[in-house]
N, C-alpha and C. Protein backbone atom coordinates (compact mmCIF):
# COMPACT_ATOMS: atom_id res chain seq x y z
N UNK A 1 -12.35 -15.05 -16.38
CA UNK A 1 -13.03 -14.58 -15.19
C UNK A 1 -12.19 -13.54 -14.45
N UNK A 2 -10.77 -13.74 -14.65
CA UNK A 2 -10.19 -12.72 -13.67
C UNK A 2 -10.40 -11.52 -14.01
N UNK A 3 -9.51 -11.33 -15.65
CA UNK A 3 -9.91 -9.80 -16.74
C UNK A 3 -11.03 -9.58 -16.20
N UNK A 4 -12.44 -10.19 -16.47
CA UNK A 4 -13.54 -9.54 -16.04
C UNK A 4 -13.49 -8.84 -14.62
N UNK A 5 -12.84 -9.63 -13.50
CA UNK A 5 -12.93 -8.39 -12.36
C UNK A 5 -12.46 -7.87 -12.18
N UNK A 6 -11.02 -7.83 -13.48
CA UNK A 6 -9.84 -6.95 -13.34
C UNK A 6 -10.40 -5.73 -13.76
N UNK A 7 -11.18 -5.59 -14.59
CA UNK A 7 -12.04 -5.02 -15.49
C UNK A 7 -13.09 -3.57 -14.98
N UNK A 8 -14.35 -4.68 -13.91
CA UNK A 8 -14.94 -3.95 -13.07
C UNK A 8 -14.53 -3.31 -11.97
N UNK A 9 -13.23 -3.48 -11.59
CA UNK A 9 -12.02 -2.99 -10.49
C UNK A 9 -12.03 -1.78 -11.04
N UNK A 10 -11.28 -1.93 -12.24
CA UNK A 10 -11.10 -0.66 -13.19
C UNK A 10 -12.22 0.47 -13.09
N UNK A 11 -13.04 -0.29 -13.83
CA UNK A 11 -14.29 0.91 -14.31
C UNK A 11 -15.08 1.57 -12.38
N UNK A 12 -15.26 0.60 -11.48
CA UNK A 12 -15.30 1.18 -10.38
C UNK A 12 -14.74 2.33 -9.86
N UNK A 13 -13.47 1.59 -10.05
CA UNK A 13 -12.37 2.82 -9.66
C UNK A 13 -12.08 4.16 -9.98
N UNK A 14 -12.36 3.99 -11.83
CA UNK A 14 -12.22 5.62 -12.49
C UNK A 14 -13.71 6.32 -12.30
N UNK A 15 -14.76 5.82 -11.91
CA UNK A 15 -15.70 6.64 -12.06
C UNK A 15 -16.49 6.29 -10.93
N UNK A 16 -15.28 6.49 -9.83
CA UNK A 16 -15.78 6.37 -8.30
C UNK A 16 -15.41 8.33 -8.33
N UNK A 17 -16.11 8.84 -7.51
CA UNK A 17 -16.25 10.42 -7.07
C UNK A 17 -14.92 10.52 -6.34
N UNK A 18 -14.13 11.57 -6.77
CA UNK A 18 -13.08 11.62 -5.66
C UNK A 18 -13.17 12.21 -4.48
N UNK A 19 -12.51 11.44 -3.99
CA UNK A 19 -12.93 11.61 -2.72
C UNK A 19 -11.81 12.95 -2.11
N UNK A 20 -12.21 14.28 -1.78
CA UNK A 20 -11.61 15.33 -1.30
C UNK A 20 -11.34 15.34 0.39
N UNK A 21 -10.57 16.06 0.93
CA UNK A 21 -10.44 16.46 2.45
C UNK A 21 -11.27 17.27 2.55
N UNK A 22 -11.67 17.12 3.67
CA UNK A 22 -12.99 18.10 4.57
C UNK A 22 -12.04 19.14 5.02
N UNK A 23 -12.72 19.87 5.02
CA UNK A 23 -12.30 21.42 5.28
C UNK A 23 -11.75 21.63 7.01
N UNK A 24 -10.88 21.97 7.22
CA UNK A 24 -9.97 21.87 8.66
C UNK A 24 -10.50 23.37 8.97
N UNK A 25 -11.41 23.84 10.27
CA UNK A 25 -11.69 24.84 11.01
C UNK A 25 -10.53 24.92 12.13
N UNK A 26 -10.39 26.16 12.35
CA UNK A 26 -9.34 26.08 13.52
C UNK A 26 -9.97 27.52 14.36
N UNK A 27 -9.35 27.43 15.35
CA UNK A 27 -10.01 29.23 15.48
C UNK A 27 -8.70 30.29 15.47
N UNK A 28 -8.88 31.51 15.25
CA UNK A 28 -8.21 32.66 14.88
C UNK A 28 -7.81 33.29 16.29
N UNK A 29 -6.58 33.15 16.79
CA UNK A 29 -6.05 33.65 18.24
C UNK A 29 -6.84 35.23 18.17
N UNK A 30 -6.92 35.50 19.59
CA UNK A 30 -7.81 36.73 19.38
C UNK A 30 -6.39 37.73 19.16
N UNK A 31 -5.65 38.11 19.11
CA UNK A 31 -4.76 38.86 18.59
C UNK A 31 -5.06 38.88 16.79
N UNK A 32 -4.63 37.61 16.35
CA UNK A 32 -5.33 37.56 15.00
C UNK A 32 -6.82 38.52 14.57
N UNK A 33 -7.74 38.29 15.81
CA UNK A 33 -8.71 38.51 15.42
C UNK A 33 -9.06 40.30 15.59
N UNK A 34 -8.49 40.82 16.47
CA UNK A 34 -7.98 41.94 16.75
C UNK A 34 -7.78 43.09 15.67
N UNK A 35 -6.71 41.99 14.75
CA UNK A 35 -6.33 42.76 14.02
C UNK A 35 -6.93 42.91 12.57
N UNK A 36 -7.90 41.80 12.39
CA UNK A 36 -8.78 41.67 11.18
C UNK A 36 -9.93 42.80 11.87
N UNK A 37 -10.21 42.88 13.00
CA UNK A 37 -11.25 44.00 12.97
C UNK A 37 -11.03 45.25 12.92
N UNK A 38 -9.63 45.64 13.50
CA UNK A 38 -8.78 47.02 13.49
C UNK A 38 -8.93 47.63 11.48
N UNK A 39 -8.81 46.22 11.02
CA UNK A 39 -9.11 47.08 9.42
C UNK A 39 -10.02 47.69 9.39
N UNK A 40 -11.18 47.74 9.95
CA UNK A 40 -12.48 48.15 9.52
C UNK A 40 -13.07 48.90 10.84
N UNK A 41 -11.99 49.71 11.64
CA UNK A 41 -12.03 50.40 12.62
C UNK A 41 -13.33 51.58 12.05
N UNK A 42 -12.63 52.48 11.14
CA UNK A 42 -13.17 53.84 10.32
C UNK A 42 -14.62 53.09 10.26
N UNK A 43 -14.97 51.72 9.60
CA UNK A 43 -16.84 51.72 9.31
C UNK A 43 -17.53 51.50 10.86
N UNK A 44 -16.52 50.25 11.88
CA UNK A 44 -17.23 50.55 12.63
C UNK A 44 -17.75 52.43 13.11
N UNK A 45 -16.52 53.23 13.29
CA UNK A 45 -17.03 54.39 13.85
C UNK A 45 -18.04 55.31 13.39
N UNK A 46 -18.25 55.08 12.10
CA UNK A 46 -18.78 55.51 10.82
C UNK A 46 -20.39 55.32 11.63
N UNK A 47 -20.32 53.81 11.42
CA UNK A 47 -21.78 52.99 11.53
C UNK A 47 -22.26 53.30 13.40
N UNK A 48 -21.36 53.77 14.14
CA UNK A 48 -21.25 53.92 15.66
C UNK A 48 -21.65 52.43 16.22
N UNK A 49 -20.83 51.56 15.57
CA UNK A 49 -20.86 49.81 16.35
C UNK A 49 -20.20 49.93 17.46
N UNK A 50 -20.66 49.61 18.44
CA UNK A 50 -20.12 49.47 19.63
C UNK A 50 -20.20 47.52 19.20
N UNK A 51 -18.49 46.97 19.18
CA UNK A 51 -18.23 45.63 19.22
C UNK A 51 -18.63 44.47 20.68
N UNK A 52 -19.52 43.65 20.59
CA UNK A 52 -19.30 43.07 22.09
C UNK A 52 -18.48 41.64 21.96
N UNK A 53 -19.17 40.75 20.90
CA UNK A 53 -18.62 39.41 21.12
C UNK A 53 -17.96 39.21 19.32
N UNK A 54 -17.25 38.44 19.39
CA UNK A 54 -16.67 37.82 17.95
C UNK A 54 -15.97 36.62 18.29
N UNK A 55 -16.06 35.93 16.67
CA UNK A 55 -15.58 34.69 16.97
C UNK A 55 -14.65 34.50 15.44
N UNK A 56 -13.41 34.28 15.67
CA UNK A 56 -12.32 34.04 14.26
C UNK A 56 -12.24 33.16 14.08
N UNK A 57 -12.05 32.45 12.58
CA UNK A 57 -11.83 31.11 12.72
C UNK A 57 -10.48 31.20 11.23
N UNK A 58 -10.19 30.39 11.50
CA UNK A 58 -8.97 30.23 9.72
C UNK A 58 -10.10 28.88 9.40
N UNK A 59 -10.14 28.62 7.88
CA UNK A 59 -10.65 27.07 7.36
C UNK A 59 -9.78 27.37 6.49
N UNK A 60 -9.41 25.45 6.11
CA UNK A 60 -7.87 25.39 4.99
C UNK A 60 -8.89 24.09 4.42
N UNK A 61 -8.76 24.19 3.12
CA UNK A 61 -7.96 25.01 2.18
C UNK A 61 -9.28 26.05 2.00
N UNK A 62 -8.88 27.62 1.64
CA UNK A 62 -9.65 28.37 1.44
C UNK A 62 -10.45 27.97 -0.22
N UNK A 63 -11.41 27.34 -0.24
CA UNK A 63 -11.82 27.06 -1.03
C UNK A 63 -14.06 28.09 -1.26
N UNK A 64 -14.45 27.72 -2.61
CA UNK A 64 -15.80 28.64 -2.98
C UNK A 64 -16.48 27.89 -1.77
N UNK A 65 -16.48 26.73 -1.78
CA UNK A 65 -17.76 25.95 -0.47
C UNK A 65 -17.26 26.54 0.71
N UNK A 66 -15.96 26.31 1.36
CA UNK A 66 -15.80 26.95 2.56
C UNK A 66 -16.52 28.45 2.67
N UNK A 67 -16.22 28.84 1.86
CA UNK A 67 -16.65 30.28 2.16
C UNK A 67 -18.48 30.63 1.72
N UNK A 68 -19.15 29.60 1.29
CA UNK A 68 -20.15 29.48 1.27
C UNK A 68 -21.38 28.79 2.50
N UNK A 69 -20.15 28.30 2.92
CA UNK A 69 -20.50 27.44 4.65
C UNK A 69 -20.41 28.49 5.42
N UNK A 70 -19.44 29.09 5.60
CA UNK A 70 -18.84 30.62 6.51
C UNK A 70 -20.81 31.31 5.96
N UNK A 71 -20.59 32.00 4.97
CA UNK A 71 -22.14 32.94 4.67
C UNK A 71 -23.37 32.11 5.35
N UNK A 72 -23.10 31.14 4.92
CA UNK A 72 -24.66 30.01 5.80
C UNK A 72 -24.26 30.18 7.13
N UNK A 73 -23.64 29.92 7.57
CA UNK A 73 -23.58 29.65 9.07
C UNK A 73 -23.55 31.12 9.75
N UNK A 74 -23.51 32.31 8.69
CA UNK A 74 -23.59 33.57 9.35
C UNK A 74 -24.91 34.38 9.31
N UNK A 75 -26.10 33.81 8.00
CA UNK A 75 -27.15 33.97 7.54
C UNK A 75 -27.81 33.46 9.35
N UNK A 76 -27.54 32.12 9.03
CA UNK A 76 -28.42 30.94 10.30
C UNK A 76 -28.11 31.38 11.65
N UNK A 77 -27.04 32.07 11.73
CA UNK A 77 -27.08 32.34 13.42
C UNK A 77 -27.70 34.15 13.57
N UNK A 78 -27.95 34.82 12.67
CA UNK A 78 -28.64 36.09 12.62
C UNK A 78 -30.16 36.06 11.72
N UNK A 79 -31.19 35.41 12.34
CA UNK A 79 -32.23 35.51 11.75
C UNK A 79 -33.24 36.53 12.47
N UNK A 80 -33.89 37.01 11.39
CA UNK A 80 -34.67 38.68 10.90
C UNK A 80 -33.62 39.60 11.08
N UNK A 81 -32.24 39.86 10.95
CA UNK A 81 -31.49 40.82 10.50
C UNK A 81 -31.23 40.85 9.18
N UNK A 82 -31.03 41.78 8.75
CA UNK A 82 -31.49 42.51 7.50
C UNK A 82 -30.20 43.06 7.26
N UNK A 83 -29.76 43.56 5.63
CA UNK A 83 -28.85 44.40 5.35
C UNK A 83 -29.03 45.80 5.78
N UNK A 84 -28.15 46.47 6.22
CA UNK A 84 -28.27 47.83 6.60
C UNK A 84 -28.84 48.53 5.53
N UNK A 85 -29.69 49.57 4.94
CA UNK A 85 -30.07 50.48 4.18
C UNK A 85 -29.37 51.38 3.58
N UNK A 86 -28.36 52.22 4.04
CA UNK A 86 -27.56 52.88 3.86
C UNK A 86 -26.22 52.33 3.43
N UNK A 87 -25.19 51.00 3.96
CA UNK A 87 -24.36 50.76 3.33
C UNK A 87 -23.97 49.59 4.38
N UNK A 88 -24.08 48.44 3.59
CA UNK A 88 -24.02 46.85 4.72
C UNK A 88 -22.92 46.27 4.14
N UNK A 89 -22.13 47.15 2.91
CA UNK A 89 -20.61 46.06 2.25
C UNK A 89 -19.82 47.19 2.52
N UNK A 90 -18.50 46.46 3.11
CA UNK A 90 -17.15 47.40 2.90
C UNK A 90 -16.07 46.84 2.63
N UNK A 91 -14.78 47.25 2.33
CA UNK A 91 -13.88 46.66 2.01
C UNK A 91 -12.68 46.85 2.72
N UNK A 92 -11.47 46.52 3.06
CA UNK A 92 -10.32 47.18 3.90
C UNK A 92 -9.71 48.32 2.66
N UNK A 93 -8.66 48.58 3.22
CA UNK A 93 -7.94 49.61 1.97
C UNK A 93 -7.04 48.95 1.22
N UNK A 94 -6.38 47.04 1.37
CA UNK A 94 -5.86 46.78 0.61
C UNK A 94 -7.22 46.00 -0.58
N UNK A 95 -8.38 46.14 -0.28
CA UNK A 95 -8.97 45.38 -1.17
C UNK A 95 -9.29 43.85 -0.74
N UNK A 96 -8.49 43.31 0.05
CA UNK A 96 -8.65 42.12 0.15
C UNK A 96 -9.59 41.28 1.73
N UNK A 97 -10.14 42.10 2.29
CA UNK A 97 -10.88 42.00 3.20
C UNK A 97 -12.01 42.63 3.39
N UNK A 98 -13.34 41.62 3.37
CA UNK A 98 -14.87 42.24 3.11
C UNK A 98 -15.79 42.06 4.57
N UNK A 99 -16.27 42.97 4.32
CA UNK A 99 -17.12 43.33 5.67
C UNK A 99 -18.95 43.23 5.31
N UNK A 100 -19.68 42.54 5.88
CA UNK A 100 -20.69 42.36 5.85
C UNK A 100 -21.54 42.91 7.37
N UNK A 101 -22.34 43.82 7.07
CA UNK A 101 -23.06 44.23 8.12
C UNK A 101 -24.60 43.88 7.98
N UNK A 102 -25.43 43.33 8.92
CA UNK A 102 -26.72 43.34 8.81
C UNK A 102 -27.40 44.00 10.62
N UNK A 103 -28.42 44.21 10.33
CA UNK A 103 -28.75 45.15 11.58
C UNK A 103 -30.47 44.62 11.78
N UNK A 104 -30.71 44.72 13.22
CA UNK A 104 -32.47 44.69 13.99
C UNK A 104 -32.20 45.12 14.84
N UNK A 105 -32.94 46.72 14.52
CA UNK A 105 -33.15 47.86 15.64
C UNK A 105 -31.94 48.41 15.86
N UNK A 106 -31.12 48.00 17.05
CA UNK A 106 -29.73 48.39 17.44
C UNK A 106 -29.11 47.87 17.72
N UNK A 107 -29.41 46.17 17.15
CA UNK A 107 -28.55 45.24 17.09
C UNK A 107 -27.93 45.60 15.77
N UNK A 108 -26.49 44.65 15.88
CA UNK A 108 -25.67 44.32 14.45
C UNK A 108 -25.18 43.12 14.19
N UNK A 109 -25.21 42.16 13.78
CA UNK A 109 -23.85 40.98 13.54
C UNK A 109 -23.36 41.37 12.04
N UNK A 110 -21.42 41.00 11.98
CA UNK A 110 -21.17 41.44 11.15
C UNK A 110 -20.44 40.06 10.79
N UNK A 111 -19.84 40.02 8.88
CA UNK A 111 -19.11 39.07 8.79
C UNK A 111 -17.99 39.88 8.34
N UNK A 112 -16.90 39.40 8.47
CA UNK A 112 -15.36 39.96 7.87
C UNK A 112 -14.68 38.70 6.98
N UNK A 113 -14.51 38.43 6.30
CA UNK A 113 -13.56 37.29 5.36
C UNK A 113 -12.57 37.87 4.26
N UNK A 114 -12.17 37.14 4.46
CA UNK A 114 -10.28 37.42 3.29
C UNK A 114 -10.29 35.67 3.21
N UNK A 115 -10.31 36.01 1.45
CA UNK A 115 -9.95 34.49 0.67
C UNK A 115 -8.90 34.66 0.34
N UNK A 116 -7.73 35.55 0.43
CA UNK A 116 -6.65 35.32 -0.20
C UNK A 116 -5.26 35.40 0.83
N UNK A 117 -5.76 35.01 2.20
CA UNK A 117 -4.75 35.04 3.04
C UNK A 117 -4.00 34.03 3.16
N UNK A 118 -2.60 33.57 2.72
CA UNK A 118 -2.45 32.36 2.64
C UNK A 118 -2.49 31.19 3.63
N UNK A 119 -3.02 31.59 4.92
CA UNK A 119 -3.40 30.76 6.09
C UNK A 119 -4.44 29.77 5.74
N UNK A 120 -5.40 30.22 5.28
CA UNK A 120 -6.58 29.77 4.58
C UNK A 120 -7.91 31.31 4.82
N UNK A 121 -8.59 30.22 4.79
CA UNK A 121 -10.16 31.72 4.49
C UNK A 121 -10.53 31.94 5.84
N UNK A 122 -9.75 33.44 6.03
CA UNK A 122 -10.12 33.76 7.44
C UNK A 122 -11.47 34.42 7.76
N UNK A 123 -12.31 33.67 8.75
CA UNK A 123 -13.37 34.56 9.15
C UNK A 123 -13.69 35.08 10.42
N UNK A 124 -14.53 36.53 10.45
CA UNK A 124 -14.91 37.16 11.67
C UNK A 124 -15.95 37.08 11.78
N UNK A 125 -16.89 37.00 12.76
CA UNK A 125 -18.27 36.63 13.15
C UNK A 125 -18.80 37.53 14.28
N UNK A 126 -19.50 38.76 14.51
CA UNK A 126 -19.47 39.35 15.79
C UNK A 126 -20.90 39.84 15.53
N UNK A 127 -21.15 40.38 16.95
CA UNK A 127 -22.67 41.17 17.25
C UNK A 127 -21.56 42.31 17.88
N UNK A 128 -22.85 42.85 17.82
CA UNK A 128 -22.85 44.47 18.66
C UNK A 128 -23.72 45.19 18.61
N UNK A 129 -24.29 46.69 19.23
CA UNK A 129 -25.15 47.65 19.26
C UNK A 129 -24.60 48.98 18.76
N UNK A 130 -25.82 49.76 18.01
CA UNK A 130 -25.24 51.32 17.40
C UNK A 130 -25.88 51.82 18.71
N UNK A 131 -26.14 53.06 18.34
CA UNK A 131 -26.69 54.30 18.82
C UNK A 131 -28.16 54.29 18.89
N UNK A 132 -28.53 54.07 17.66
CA UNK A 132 -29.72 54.29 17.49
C UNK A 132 -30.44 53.16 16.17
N UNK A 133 -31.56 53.09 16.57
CA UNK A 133 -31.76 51.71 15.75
C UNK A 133 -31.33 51.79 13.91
N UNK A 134 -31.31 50.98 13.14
CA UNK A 134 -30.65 51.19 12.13
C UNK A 134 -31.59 51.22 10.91
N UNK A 135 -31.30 52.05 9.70
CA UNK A 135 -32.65 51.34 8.59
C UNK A 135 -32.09 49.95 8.15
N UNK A 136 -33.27 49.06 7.47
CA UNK A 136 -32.41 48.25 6.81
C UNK A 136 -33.40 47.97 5.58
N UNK A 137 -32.59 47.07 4.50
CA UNK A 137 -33.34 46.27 3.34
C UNK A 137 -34.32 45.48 3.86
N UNK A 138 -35.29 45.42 2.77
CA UNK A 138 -35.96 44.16 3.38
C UNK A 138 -35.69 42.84 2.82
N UNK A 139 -35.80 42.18 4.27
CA UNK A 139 -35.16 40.42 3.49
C UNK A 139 -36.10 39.93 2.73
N UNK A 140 -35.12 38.89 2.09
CA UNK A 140 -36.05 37.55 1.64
C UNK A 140 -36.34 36.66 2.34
């Protein structure tokens, strides 16, 4: 009788799901955040974004779901904005920081993320207004 629950202990145990850490959000000092937007100074001026609000965050460990939570939660808080028409991806000049723009009318919210910062997966989250209203893709 014991083997036997020594047994089902066992088999419980190896083909119990492991159990991972939840992803630690923190937020990104605005100096930090400052300077993740200063990369992408040239598209704002490009695109004529006038910046109003943003929000930085670091999540550890920079993992594919974190950064798939970051895109959802940036999709869900900008609904009927659309990719810009003309050019809604950019990159910094080392390569390692991506810029997501979507636009309604002469609104903008943008995303900024770097997966390879060793802090963890830093993200930027902001609105703002151009000049003049913007084209865009049409969503799904």
């Amino acid at each position: 009788m014991r083997r036997r629950a020594w047994l089902v202990a066992l088999t419980l145990t190896a083909c119990a799901p492991a159990v991972q850490s939840p992803d630690r959000t923190t937020d990104l000092s605005p100096q930090a955040t400052q300077n993740v937007l200063s990369s992408f100074s040239a598209a704002f001026a490009t695109l004529g974004l006038q910046v109003q609000t943003v929000q930085g965050t670091v999540t550890t460990p920079s993992t594919d779901e974190a950064l798939l939570d970051v895109v959802r939660r940036f999709k869900e808080s900008a609904p009927g904005f659309c990719p810009l028409a003309q050019q809604s991806f950019f990159t910094d000049t080392s390569g390692q920081q991506f810029l997501t723009v979507l636009g309604l009318g002469q609104e903008v919210t943008f995303l900024i993320y770097d997966r390879l910062n060793p802090a963890g997966l830093i993200s930027v989250i902001g609105r703002g207004t151009v000049r003049s209203p913007v084209g865009v893709k049409t969503c799904r």
